[in-house]
C-alpha atoms as a PDB file:
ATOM      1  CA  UNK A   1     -57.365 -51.432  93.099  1.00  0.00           C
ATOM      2  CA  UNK A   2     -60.649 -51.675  94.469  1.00  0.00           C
ATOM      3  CA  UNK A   3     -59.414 -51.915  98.193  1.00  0.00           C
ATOM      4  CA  UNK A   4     -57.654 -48.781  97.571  1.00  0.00           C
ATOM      5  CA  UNK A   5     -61.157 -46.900  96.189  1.00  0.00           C
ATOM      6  CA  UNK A   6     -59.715 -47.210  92.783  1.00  0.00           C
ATOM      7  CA  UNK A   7     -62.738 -48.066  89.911  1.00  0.00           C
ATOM      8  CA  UNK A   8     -61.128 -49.365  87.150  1.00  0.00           C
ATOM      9  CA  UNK A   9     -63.250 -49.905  84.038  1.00  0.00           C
ATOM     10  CA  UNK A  10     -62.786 -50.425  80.117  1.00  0.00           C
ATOM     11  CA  UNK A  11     -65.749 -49.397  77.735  1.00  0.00           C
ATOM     12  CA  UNK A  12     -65.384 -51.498  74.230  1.00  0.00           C
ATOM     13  CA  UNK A  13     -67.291 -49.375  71.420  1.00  0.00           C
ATOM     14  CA  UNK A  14     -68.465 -50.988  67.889  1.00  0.00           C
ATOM     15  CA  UNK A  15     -69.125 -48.988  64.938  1.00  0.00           C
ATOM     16  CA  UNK A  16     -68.954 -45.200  65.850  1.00  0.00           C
ATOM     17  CA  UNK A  17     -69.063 -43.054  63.249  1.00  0.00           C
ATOM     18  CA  UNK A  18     -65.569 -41.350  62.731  1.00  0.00           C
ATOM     19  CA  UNK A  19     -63.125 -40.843  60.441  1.00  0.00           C
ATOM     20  CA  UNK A  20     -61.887 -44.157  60.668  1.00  0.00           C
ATOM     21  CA  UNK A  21     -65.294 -45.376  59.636  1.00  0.00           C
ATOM     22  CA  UNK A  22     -65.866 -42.597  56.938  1.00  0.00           C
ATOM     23  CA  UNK A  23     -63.589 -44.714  54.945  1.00  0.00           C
ATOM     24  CA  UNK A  24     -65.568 -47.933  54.958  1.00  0.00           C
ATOM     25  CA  UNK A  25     -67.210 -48.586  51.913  1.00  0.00           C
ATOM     26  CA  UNK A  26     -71.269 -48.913  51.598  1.00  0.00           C
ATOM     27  CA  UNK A  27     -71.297 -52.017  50.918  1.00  0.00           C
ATOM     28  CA  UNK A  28     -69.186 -53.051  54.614  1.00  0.00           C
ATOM     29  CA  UNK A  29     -71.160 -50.087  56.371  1.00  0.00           C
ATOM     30  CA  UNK A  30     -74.475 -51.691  55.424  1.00  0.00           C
ATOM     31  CA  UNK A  31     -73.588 -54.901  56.233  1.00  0.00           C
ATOM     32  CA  UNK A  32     -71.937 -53.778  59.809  1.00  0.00           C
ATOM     33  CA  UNK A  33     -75.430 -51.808  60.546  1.00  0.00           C
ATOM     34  CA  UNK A  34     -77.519 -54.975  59.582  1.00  0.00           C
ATOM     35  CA  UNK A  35     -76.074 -57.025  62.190  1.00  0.00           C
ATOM     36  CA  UNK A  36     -76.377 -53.790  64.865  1.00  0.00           C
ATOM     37  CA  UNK A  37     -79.697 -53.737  66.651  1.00  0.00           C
ATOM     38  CA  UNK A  38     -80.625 -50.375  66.759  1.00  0.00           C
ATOM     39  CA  UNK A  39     -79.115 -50.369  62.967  1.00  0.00           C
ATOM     40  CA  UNK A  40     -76.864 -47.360  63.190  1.00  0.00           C
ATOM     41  CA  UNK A  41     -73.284 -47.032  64.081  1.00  0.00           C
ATOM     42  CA  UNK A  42     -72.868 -45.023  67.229  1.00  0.00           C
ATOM     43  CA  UNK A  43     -71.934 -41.396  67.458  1.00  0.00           C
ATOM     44  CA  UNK A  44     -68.539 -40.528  69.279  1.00  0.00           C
ATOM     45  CA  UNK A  45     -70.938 -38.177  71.712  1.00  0.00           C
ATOM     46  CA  UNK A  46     -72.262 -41.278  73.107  1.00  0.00           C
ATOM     47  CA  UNK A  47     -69.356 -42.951  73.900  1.00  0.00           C
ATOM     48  CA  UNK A  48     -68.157 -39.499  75.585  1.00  0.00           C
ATOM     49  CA  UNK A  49     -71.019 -39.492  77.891  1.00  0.00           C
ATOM     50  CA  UNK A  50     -70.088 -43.350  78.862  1.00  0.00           C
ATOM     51  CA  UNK A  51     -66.530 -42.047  79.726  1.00  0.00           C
ATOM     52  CA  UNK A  52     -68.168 -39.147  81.910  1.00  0.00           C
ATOM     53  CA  UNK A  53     -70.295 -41.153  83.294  1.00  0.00           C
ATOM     54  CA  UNK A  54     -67.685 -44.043  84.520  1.00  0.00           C
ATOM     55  CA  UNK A  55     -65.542 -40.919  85.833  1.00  0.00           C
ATOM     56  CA  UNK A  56     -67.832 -39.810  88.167  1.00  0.00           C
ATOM     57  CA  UNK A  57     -69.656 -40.554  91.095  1.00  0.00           C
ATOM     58  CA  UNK A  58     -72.234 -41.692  90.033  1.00  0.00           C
ATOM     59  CA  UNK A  59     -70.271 -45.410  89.141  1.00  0.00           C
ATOM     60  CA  UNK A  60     -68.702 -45.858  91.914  1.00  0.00           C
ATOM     61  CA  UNK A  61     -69.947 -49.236  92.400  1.00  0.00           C
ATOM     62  CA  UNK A  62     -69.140 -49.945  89.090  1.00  0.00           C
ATOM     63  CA  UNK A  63     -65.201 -51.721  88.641  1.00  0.00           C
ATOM     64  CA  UNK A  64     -63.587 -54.316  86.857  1.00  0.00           C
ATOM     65  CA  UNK A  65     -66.376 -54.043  84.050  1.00  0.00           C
ATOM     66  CA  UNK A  66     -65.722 -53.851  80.128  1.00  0.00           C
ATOM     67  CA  UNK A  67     -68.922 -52.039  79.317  1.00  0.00           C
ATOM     68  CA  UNK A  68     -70.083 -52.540  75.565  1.00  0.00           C
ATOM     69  CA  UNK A  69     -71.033 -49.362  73.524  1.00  0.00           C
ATOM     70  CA  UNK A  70     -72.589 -50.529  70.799  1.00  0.00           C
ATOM     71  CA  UNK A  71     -75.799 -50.816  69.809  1.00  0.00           C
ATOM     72  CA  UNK A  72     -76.498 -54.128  70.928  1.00  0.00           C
ATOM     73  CA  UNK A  73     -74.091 -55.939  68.412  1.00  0.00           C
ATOM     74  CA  UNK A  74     -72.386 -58.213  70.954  1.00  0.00           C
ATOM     75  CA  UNK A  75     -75.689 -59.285  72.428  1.00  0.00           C
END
């Protein structure tokens, strides 16, 4: 894809606070933020601007990535 100026890129979020997460209890919400660096789950804006970002220009040397989103859990 890359010879053909195609960028092709995944971004793998953790814990972002939606309505899939609403329904976690306190208990597992807690316990998911103690294990997240920055100890919050991320907010969906965040994520957006990642997917903006990777669509424009300014990533074009950026391809064949998975880009983590969140909050330095994976580290």
């Amino acid at each position: 894809m890359a010879s053909r100026n195609i960028n092709v890129n995944a971004i793998a979020p953790g814990f972002v606070d939606t309505d899939m997460t609403i329904t976690l209890s306190d208990k597992v919400k807690e316990g998911a933020k103690g294990q997240i660096p920055l100890g919050r789950f991320g907010k969906p804006e965040e994520v957006a601007e990642l997917a903006l970002f990777l669509s424009s220009e300014k990533s074009d040397y950026i391809t064949g990535q998975v880009i983590n989103i969140d909050g330095g859990m994976v580290m």
